[in-house]
N, C-alpha and C. Protein backbone atom coordinates (compact mmCIF):
# COMPACT_ATOMS: atom_id res chain seq x y z
N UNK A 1 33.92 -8.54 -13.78
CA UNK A 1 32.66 -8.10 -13.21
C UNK A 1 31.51 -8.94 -13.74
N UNK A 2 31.89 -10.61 -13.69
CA UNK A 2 30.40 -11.55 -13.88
C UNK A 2 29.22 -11.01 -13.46
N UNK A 3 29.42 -10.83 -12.17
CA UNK A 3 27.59 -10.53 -11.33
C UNK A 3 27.59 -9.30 -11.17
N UNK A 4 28.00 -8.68 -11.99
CA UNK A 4 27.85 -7.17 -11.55
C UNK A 4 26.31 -6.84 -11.92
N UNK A 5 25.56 -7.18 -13.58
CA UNK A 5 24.12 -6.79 -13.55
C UNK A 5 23.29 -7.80 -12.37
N UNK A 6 23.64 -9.04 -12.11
CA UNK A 6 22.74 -9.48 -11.44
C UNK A 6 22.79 -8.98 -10.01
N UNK A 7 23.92 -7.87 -9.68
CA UNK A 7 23.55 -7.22 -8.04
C UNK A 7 22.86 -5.90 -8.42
N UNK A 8 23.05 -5.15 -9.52
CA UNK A 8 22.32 -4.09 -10.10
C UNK A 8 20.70 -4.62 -10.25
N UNK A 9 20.31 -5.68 -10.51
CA UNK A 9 19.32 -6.22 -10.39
C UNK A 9 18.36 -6.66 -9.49
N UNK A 10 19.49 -7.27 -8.30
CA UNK A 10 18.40 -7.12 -7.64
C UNK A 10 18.83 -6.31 -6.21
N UNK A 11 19.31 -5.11 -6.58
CA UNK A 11 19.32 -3.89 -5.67
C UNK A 11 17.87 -3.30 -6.04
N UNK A 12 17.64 -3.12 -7.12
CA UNK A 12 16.51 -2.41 -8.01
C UNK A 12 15.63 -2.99 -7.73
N UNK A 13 15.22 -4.71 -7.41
CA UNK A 13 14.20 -5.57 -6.77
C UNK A 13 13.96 -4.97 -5.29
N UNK A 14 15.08 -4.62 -4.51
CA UNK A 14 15.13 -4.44 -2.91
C UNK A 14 14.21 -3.26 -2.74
N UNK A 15 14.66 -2.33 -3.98
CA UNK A 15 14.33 -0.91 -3.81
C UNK A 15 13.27 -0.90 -4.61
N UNK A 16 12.51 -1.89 -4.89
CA UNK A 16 11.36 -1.55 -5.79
C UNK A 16 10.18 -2.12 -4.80
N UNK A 17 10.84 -3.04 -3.81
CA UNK A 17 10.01 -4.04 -3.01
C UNK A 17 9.82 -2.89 -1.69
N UNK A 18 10.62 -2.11 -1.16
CA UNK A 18 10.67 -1.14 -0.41
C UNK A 18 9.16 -0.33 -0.79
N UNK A 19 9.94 -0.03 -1.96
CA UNK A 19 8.49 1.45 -2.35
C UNK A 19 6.91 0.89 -2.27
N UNK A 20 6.63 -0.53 -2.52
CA UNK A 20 5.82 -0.85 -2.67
C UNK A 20 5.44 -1.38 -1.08
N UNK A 21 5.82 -1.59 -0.19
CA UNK A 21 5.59 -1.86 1.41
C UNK A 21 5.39 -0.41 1.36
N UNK A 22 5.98 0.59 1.45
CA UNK A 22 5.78 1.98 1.82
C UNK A 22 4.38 2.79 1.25
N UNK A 23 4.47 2.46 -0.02
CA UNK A 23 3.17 2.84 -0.73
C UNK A 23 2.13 2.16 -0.19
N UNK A 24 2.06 1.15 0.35
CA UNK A 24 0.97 0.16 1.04
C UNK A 24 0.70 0.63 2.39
N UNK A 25 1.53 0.80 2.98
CA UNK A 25 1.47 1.54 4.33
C UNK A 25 1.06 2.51 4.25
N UNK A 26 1.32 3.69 3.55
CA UNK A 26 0.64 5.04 3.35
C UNK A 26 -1.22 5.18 2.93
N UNK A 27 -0.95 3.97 2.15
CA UNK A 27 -2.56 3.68 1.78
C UNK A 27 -3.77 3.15 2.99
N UNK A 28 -3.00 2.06 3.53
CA UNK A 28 -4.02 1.57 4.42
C UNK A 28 -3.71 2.68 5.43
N UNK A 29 -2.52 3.24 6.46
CA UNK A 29 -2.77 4.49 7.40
C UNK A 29 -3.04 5.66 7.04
N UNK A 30 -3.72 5.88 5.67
CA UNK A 30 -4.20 7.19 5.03
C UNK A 30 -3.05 8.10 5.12
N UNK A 31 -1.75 7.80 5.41
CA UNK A 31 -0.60 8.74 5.38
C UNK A 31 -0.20 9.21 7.07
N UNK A 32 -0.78 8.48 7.89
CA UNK A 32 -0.41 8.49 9.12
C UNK A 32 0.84 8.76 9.63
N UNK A 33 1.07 7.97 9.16
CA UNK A 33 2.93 7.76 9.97
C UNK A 33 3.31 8.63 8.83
N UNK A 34 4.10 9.52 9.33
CA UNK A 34 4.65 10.84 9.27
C UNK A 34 6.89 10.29 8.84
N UNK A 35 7.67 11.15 7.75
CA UNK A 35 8.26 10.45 7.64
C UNK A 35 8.72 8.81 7.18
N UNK A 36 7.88 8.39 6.87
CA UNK A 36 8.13 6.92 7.22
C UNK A 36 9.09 6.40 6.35
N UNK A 37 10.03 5.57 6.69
CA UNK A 37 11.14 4.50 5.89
C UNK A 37 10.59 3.40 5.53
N UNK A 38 11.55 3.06 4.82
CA UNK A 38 11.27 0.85 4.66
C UNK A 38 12.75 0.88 4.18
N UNK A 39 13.16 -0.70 5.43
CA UNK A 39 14.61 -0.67 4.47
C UNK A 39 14.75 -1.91 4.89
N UNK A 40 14.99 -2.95 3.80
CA UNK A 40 15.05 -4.09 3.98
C UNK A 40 16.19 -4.61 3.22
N UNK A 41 17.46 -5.43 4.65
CA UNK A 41 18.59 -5.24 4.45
C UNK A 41 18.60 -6.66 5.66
N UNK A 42 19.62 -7.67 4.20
CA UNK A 42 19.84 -9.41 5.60
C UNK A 42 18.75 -10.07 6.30
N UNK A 43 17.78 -10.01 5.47
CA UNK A 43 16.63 -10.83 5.94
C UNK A 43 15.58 -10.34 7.05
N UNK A 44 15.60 -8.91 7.28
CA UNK A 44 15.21 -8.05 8.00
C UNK A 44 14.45 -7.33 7.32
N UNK A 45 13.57 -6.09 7.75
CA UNK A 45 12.61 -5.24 7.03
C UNK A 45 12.56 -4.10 8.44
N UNK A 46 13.19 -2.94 8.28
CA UNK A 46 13.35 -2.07 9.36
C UNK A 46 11.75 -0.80 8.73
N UNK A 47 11.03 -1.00 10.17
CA UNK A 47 9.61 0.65 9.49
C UNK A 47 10.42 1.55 10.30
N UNK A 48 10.73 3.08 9.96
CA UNK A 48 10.48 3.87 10.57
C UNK A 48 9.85 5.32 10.56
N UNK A 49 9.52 5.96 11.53
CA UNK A 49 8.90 6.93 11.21
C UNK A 49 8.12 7.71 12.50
N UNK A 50 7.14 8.44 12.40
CA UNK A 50 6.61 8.99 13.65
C UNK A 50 4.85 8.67 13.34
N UNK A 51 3.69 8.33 14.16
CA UNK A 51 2.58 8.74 14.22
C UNK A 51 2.68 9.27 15.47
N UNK A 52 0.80 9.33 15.43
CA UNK A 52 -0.02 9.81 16.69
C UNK A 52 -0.28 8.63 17.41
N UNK A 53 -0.74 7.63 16.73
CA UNK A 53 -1.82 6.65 17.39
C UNK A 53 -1.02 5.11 17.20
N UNK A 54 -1.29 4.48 18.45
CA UNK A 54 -0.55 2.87 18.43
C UNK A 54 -0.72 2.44 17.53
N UNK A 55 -2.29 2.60 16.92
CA UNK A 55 -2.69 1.42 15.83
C UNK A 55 -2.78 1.95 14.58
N UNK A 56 -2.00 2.88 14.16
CA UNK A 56 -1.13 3.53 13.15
C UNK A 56 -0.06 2.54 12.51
N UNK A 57 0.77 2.16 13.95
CA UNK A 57 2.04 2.04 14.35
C UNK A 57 1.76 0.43 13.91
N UNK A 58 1.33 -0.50 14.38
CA UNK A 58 0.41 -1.47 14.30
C UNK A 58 -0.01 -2.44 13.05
N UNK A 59 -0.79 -0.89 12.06
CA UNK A 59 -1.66 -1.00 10.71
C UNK A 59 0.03 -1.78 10.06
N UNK A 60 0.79 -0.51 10.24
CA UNK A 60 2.40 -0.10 9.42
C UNK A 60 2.57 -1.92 9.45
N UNK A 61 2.98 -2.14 10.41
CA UNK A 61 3.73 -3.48 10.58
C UNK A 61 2.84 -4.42 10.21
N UNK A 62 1.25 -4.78 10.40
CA UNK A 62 0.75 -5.59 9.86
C UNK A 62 0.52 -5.85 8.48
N UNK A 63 0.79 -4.77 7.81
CA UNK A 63 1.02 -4.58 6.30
C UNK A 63 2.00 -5.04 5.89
N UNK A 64 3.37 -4.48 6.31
CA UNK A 64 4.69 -4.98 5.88
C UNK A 64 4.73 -6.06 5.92
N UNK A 65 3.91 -6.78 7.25
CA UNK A 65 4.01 -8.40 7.46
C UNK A 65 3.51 -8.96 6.42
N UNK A 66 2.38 -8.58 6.05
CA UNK A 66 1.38 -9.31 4.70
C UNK A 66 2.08 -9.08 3.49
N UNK A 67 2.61 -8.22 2.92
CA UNK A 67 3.28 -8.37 2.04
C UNK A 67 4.83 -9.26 1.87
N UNK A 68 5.01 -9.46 2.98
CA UNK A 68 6.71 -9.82 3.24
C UNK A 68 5.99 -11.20 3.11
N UNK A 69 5.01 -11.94 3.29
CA UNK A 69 4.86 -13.36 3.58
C UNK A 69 5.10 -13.95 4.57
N UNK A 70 5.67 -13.13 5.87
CA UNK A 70 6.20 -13.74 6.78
C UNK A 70 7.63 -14.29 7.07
N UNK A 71 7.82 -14.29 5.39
CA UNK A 71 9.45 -14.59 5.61
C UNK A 71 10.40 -13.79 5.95
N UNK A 72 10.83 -12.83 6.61
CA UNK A 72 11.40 -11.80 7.55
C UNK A 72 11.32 -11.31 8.39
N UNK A 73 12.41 -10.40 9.45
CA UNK A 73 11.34 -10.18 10.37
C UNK A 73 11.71 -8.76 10.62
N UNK A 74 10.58 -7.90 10.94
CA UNK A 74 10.13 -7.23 10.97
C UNK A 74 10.39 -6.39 12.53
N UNK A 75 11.41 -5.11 12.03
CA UNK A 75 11.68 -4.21 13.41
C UNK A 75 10.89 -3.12 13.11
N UNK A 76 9.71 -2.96 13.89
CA UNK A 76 9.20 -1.38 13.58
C UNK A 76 9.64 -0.76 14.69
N UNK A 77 10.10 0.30 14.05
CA UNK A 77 10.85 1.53 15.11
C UNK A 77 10.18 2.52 14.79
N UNK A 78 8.64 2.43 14.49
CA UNK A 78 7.90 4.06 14.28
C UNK A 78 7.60 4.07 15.59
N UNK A 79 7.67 5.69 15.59
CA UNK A 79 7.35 6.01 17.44
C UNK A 79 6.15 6.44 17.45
N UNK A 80 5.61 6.37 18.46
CA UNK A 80 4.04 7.23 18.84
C UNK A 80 3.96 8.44 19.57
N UNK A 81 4.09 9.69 18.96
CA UNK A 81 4.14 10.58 19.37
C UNK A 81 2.97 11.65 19.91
């Protein structure tokens, strides 16, 4: 088990990088999106969740984008309810 701490490592990076897109999102949509995920898995970054308003929906993903650098891409599946 060579790489066993270095996948414990950076699972804990994935899931630390998650909370912090999510915590960012909650901040700039004042807690809008209702539910919301982050799961970033193969060079991807999945939002989901529910608001009211498009540009809720919008804020979510333009955030994730700014933090991600652009290097991923980005499926938002929050719905507008």
């Amino acid at each position: 088990m060579n790489g066993a701490p270095e996948l414990v490592a950076a699972a804990h990076r994935v899931e630390q990088e998650e909370a912090n897109i999510k915590a960012a999102i909650d901040r700039v949509t004042a807690k809008a999106v209702r539910a919301l995920a982050v799961i970033r898995q193969e060079g991807c970054l999945l939002l989901s969740g529910q608001c009211s308003q498009y540009y809720d929906k919008k804020e979510a993903q333009d955030t994730a984008m700014g933090l991600m650098g652009g290097v991923c891409i980005i499926i938002n599946k929050i719905q507008v309810k």
